[in-house]
Protein backbone atom coordinates (compact mmCIF):
# COMPACT_ATOMS: atom_id res chain seq x y z
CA UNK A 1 0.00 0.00 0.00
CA UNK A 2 1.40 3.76 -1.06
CA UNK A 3 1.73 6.55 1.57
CA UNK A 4 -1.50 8.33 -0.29
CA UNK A 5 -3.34 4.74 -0.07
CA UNK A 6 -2.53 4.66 4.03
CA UNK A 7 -3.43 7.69 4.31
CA UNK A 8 -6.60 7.87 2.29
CA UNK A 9 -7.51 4.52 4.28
CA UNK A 10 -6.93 6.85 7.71
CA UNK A 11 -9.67 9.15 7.09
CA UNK A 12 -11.66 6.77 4.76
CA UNK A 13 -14.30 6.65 7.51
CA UNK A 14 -14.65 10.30 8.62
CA UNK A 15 -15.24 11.00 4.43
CA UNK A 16 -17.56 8.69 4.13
CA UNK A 17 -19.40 10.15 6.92
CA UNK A 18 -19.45 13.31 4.89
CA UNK A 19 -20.60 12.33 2.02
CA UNK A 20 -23.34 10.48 3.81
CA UNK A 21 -24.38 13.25 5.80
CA UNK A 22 -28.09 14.07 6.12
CA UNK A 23 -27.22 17.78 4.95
CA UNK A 24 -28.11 16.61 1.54
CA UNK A 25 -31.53 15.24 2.31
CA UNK A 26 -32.82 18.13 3.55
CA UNK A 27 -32.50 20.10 0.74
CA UNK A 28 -35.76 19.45 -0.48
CA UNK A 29 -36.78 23.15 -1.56
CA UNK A 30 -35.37 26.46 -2.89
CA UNK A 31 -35.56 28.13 0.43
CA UNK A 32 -33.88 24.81 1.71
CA UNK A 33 -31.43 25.48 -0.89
CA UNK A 34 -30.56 29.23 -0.38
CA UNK A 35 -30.18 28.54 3.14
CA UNK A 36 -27.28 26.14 2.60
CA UNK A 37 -25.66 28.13 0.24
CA UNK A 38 -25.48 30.94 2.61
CA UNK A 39 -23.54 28.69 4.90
CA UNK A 40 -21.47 27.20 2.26
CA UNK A 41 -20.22 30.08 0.54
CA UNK A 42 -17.61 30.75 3.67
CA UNK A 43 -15.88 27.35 2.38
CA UNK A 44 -16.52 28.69 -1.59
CA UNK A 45 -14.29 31.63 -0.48
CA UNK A 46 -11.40 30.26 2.07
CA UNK A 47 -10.53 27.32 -0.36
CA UNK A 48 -8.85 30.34 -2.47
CA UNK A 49 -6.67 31.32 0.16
CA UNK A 50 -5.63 27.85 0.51
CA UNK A 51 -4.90 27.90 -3.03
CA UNK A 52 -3.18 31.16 -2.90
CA UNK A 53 -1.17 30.32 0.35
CA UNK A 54 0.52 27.44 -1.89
CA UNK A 55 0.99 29.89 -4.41
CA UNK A 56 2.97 31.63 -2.59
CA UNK A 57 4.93 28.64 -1.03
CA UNK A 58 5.56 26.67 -4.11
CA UNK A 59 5.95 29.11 -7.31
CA UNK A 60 7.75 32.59 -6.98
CA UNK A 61 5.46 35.24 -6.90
CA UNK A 62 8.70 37.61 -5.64
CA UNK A 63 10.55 39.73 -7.90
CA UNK A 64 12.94 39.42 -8.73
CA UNK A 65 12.07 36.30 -9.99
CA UNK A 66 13.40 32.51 -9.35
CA UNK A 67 12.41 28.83 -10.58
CA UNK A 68 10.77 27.23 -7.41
CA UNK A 69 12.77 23.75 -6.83
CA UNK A 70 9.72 21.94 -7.88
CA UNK A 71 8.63 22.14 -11.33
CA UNK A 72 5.86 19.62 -11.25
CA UNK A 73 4.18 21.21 -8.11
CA UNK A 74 4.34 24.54 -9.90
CA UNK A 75 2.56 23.17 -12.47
CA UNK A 76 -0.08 21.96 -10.73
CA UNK A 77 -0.51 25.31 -8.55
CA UNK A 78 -0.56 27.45 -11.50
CA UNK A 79 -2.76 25.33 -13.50
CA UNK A 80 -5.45 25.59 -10.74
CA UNK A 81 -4.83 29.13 -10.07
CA UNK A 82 -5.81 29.65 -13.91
CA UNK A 83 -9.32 27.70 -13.51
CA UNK A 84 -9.94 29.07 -10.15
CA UNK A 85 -9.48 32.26 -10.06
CA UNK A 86 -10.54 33.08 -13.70
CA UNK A 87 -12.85 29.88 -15.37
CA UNK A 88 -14.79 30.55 -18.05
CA UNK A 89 -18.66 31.29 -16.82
CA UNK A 90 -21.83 30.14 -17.93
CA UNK A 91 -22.01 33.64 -19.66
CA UNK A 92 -19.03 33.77 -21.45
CA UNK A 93 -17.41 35.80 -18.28
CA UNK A 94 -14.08 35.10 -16.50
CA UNK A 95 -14.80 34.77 -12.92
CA UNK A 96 -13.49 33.31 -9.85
CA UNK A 97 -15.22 30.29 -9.15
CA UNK A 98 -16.19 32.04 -5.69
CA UNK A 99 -17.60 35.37 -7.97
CA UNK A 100 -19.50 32.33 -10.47
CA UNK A 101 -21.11 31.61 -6.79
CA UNK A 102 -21.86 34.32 -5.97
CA UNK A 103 -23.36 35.83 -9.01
CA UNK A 104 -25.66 32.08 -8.48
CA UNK A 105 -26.34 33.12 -5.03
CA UNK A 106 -28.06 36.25 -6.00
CA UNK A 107 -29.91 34.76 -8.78
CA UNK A 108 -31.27 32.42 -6.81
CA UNK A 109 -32.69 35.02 -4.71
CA UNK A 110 -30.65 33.73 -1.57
CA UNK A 111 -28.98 35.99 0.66
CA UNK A 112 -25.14 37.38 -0.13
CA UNK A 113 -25.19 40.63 2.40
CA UNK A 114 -23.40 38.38 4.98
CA UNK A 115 -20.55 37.41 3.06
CA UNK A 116 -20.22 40.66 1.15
CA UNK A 117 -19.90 42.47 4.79
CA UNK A 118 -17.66 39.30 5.89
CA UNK A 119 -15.25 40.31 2.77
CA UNK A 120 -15.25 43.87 3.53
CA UNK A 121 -14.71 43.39 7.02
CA UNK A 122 -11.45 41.08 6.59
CA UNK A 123 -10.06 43.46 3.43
CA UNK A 124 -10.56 46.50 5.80
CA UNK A 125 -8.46 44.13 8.49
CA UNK A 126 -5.18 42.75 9.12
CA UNK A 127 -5.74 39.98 11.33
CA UNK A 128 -8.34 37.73 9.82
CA UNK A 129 -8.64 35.79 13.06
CA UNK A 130 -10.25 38.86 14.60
CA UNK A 131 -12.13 39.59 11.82
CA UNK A 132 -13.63 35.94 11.96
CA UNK A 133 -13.92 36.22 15.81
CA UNK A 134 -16.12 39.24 15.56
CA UNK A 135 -18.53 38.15 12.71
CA UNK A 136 -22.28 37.59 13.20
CA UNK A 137 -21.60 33.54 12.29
CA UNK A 138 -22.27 30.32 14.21
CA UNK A 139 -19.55 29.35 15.95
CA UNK A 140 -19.05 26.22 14.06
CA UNK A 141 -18.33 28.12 10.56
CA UNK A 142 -15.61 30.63 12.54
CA UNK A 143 -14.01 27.32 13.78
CA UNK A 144 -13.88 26.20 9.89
CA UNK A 145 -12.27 29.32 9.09
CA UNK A 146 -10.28 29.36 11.87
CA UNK A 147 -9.09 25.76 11.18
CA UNK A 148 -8.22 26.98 7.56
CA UNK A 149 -5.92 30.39 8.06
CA UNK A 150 -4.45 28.29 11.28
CA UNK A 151 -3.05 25.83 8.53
CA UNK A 152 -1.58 29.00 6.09
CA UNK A 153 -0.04 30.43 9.01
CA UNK A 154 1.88 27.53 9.82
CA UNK A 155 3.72 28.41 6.61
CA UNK A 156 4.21 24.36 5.92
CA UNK A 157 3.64 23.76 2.75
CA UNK A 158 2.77 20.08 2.73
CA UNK A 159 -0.16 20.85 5.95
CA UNK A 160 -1.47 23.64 3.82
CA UNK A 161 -1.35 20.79 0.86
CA UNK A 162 -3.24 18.06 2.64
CA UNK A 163 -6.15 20.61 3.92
CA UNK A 164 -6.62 21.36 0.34
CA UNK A 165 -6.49 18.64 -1.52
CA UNK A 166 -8.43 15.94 1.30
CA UNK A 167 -10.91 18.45 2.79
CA UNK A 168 -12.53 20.72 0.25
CA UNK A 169 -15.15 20.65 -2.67
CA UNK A 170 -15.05 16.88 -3.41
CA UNK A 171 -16.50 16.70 -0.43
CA UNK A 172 -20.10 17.40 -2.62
CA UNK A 173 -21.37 14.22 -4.01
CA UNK A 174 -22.21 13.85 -7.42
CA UNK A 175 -26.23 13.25 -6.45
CA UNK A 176 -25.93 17.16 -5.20
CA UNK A 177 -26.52 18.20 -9.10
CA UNK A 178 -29.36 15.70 -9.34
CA UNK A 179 -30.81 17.19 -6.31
CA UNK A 180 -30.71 20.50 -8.15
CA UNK A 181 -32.00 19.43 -11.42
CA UNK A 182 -34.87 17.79 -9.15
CA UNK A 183 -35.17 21.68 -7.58
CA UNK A 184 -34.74 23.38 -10.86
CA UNK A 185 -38.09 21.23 -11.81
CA UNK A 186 -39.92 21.60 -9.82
CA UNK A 187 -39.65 25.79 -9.41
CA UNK A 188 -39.14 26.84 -12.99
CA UNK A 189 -39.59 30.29 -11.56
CA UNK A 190 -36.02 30.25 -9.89
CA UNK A 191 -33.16 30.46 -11.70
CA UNK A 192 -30.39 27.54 -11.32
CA UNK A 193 -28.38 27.01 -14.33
CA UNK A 194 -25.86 29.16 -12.92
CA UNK A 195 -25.55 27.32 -9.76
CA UNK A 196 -25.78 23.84 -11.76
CA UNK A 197 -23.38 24.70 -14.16
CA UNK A 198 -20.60 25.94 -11.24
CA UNK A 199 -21.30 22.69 -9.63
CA UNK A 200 -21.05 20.56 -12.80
CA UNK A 201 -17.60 22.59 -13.16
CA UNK A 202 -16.35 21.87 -9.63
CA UNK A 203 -16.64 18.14 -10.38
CA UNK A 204 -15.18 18.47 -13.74
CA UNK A 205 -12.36 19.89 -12.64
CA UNK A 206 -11.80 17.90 -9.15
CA UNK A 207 -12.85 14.35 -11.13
CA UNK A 208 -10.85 14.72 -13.90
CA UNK A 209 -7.73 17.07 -13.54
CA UNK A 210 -7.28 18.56 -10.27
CA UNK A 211 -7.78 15.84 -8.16
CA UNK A 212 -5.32 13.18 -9.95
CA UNK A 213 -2.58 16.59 -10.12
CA UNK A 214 -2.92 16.89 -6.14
CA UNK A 215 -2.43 13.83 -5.22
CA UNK A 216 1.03 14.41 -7.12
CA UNK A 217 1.74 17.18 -5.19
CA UNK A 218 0.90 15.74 -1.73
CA UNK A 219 3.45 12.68 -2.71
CA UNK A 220 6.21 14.76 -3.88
CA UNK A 221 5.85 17.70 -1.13
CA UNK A 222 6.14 14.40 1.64
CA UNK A 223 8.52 12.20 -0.02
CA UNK A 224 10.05 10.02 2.38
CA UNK A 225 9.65 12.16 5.63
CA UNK A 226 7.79 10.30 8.13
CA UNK A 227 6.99 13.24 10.41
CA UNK A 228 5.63 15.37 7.06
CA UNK A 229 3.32 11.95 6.68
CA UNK A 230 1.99 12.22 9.76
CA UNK A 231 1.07 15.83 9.82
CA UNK A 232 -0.06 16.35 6.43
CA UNK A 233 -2.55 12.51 8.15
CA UNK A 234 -3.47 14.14 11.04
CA UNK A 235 -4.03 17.67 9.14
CA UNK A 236 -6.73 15.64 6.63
CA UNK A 237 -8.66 14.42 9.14
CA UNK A 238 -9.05 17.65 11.26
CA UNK A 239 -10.13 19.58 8.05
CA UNK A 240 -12.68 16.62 7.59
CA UNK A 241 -14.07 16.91 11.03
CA UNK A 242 -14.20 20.21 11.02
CA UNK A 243 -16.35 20.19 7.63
CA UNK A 244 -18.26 18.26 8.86
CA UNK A 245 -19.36 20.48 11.81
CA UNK A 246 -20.25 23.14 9.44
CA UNK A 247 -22.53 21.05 7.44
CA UNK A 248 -23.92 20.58 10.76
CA UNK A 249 -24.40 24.29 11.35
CA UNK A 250 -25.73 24.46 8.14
CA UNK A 251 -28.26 21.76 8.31
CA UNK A 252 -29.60 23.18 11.42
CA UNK A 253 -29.97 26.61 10.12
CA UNK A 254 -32.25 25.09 7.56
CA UNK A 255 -34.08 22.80 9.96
């Protein structure tokens, strides 16, 4: 068995859980539907600071400029960076897969005044932490974000790796777009191509490219370092559980 096998093995059960998780059946209506997304965009938005944070770690973004000792891992970081930060929309657009939410939020007639003021808040701030600390959130989305900028700020490139690439948007199973298309059906009046199509995207891009290029980078930033194993193992499974808690607070806020 490879390192990524054991280690996929080790939080096997806590994924499963996730992906099993009776968030998903209670999305039976639109409201039901704006209501999670109003929880979910907070993950939607700190994934790219994840993203960025091994940016910055693994390609120069310094002048003057220098090749970054691994060329595969730059690949990989750049190549999401490209689809992430500036995909090709729905509308012909180039968005940020958080703006392509966003843009479905508000179509969808759900509710974006709490992230907007969120996004203000930390631009306006230096110390995120505070900035999450003093939001009007449940407590179990600020410990998400916490959990997330706690990872960047341990500078570690291979930590910040494993929260990316084992606790983030494949975490949505692919009967989430059926459950949409079901929604979409049964309220033509609401619009949800938008929000369809950015999902559709997500697992495009996780299924098929991203997914197979991170697991590449999570071997190669470990190598044979035991102790970088273990962290990146026990960093997996904390971003799971934690995920898991806010899909918790968000199926209570729409219970």
């Amino acid at each position: 068995m490879s390192r990524i096998e054991e280690l996929q093995t080790f939080i096997a059960s806590e994924r499963e859980l996730l992906l099993r998780h009776p968030l998903y059946e209670r999305i039976s209506t639109v409201e039901d539907l704006q209501a999670f997304t109003e929880g979910h965009v907070y993950a939607v938005w700190d994934f790219m600071s994840l993203l960025k944070a091994l940016q910055v770690q693994l390609t120069c973004t310094s002048v003057p400029w220098f090749a970054s000792s691994m060329p595969n891992t730059r690949y990989l970081i750049n190549e999401i960076v490209l689809a992430e930060e500036s995909d090709l929309y729905i509308d012909g657009r180039r968005l940020s897969h958080f703006e392509m939410y966003l843009d479905a939020m508000s179509v969808m007639g759900a509710n974006t005044n709490a992230i907007e003021d969120f996004i203000q808040q930390a631009k306006a701030s230096s110390d995120i932490h505070e900035v999450i600390q003093k939001a009007s959130l449940d407590q179990r989305v600020k410990d998400f974000l916490i959990f997330t900028f706690s990872v960047i700020q341990t500078g570690k490139a291979h930590q910040i790796a494993a929260a990316f690439t084992f606790g983030r948007e494949d975490l949505i199973p692919d009967m989430f777009t059926s459950i949409l298309k079901e929604l979409q059906a049964k309220s033509s009046a609401v619009d949800m191509s938008k929000f369809i199509y950015y999902f559709q995207r997500h697992i495009e891009l996780d299924g098929d490219e991203h997914g197979p290029l991170a697991m590449q980078m999570i071997t190669e930033l470990a190598g044979d370092d035991e102790q970088k194993w273990q962290e990146m193992q026990d960093v997996a499974l904390q971003a799971l559980q934690v995920r898991s808690k806010l899909w918790d607070a968000i199926a209570d806020h729409i219970a």
